[in-house]
N, C-alpha and C. Protein backbone atom coordinates (compact mmCIF):
# COMPACT_ATOMS: atom_id res chain seq x y z
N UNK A 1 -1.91 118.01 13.74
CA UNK A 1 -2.86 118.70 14.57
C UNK A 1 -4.28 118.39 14.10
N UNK A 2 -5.36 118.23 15.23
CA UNK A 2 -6.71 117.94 14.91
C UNK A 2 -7.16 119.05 14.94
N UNK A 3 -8.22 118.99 14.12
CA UNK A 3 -9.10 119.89 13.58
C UNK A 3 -10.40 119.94 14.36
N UNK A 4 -11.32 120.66 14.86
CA UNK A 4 -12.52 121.39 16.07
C UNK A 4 -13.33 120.06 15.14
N UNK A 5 -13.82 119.66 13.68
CA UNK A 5 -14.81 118.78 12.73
C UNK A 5 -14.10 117.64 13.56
N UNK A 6 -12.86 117.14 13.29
CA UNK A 6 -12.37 115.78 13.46
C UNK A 6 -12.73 115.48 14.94
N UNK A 7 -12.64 116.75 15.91
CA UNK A 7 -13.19 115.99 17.46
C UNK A 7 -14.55 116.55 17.80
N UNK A 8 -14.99 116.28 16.75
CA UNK A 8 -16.40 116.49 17.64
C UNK A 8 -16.81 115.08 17.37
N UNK A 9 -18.13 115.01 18.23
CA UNK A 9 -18.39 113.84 18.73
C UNK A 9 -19.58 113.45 17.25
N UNK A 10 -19.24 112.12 17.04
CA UNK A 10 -20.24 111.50 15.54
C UNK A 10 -21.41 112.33 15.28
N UNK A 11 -21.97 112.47 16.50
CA UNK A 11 -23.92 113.35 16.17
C UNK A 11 -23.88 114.11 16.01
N UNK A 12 -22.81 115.08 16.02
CA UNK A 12 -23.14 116.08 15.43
C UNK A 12 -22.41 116.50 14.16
N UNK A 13 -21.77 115.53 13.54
CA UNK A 13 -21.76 115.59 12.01
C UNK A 13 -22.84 115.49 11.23
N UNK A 14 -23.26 115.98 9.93
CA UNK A 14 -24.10 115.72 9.70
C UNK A 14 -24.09 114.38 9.12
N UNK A 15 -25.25 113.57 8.45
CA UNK A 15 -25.39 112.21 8.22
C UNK A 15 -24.99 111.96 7.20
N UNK A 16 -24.39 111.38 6.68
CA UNK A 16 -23.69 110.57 5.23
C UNK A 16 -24.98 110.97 3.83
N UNK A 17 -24.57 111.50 3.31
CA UNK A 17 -25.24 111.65 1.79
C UNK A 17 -26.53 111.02 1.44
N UNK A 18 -26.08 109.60 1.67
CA UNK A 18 -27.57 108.46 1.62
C UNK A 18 -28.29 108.24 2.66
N UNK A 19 -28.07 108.70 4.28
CA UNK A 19 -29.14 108.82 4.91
C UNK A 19 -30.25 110.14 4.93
N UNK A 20 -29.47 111.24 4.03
CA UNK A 20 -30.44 112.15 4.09
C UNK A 20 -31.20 112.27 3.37
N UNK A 21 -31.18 111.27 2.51
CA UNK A 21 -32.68 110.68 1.13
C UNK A 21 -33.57 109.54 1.28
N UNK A 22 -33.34 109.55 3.14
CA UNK A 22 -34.21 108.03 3.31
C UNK A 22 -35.59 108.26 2.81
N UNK A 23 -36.56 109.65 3.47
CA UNK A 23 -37.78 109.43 3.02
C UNK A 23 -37.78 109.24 1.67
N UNK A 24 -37.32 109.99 0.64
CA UNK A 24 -37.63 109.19 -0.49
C UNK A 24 -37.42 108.35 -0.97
N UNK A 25 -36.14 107.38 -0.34
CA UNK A 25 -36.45 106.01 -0.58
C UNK A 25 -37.47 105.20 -0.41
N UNK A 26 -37.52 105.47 1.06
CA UNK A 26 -38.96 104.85 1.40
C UNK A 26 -39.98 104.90 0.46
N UNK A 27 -40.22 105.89 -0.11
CA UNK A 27 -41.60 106.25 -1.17
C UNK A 27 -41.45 105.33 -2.54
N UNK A 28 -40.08 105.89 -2.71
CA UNK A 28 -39.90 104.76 -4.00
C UNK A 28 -40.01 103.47 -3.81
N UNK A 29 -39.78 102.92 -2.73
CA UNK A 29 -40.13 101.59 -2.25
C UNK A 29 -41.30 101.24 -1.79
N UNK A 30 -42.48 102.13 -1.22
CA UNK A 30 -43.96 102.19 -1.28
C UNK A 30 -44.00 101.96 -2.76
N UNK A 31 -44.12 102.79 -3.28
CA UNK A 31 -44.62 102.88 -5.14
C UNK A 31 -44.24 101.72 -5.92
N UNK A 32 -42.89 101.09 -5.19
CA UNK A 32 -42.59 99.50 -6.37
C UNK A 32 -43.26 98.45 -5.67
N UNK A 33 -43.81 98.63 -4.47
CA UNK A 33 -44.49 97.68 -3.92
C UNK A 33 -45.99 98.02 -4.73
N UNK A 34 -46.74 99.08 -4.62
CA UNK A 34 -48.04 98.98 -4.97
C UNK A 34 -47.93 98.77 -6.71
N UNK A 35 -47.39 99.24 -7.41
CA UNK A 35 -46.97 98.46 -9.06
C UNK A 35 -47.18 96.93 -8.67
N UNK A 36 -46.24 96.10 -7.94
CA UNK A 36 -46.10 94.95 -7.96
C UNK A 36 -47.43 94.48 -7.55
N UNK A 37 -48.28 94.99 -6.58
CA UNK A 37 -49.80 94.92 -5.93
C UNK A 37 -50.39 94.73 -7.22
N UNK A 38 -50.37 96.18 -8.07
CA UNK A 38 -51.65 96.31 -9.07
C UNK A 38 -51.19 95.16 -10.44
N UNK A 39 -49.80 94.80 -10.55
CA UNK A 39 -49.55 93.72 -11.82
C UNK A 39 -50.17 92.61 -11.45
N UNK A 40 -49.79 92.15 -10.14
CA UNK A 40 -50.22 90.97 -9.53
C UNK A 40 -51.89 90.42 -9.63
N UNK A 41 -52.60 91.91 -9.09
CA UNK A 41 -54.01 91.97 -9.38
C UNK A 41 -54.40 91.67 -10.64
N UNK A 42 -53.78 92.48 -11.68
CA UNK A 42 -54.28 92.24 -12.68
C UNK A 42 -54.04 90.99 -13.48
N UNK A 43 -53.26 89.94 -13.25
CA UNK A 43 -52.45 89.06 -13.99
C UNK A 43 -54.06 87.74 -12.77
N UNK A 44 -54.55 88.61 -11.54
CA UNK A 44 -55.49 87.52 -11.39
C UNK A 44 -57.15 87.78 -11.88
N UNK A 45 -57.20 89.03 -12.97
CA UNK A 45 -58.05 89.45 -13.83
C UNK A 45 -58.88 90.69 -12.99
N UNK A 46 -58.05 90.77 -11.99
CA UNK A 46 -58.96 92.41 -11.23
C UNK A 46 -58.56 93.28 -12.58
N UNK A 47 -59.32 94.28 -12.79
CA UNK A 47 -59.33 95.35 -13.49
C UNK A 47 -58.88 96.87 -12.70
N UNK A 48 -58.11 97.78 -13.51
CA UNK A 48 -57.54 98.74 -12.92
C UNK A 48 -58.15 99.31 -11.84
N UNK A 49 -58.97 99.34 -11.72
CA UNK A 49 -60.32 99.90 -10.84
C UNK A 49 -60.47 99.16 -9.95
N UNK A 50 -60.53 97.84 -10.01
CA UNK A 50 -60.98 96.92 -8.77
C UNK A 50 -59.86 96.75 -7.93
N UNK A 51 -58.18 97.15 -8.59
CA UNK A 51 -56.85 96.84 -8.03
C UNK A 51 -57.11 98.36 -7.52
N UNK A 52 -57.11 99.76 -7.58
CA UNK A 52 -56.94 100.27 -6.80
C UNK A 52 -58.06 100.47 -5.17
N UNK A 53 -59.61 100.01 -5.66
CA UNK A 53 -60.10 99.41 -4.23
C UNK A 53 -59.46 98.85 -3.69
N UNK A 54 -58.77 97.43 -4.25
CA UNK A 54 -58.08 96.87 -3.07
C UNK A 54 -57.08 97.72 -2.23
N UNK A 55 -56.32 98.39 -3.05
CA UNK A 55 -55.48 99.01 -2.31
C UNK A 55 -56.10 100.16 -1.40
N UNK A 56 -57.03 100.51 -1.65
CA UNK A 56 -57.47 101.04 -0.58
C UNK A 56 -57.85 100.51 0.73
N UNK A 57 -58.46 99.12 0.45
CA UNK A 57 -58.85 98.57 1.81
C UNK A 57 -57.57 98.15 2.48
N UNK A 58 -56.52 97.72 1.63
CA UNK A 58 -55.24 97.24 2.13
C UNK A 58 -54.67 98.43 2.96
N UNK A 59 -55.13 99.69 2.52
CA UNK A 59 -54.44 100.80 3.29
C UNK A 59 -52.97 101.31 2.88
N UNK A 60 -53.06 101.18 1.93
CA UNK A 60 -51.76 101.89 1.46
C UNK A 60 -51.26 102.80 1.39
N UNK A 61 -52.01 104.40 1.65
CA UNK A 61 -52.00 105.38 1.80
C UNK A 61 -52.56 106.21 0.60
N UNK A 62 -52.20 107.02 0.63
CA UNK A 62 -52.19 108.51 -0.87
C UNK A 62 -52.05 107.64 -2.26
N UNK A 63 -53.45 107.42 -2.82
CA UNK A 63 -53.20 106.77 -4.22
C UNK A 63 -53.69 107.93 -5.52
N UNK A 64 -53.12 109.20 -5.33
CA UNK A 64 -53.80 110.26 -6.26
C UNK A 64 -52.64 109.82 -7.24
N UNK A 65 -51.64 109.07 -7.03
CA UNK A 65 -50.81 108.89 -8.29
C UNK A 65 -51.31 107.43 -9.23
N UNK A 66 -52.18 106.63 -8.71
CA UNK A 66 -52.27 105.31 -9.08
C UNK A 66 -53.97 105.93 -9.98
């Protein structure tokens, strides 16, 4: 015998474990991108300061952590 969960229709289960942590994936994947930005900068002699201007003009968003 089926169970009322087993027939309901996919959408309205809720979403698998790892789609309900997308935004913070996303973020963590913003944040290893702008690291990789500011190493990059600096390895072409920008200074901490001049790598986060850039990232500002680049538009990267919220840099109160950088």
């Amino acid at each position: 015998m089926c169970t009322d969960a087993e027939l309901a229709p996919t959408a309205a289960r809720p979403p698998p474990r790892a789609l309900r942590h997308e935004p913070r994936r996303a973020r963590a994947d913003e944040a290893v991108r702008i690291v990789a930005f500011i190493k990059r900068a600096q390895e072409l002699g920008f200074t901490l300061r001049e790598a986060k201007q850039l990232l500002k003009l680049r538009g990267a968003g919220p840099l109160s952590a950088v």
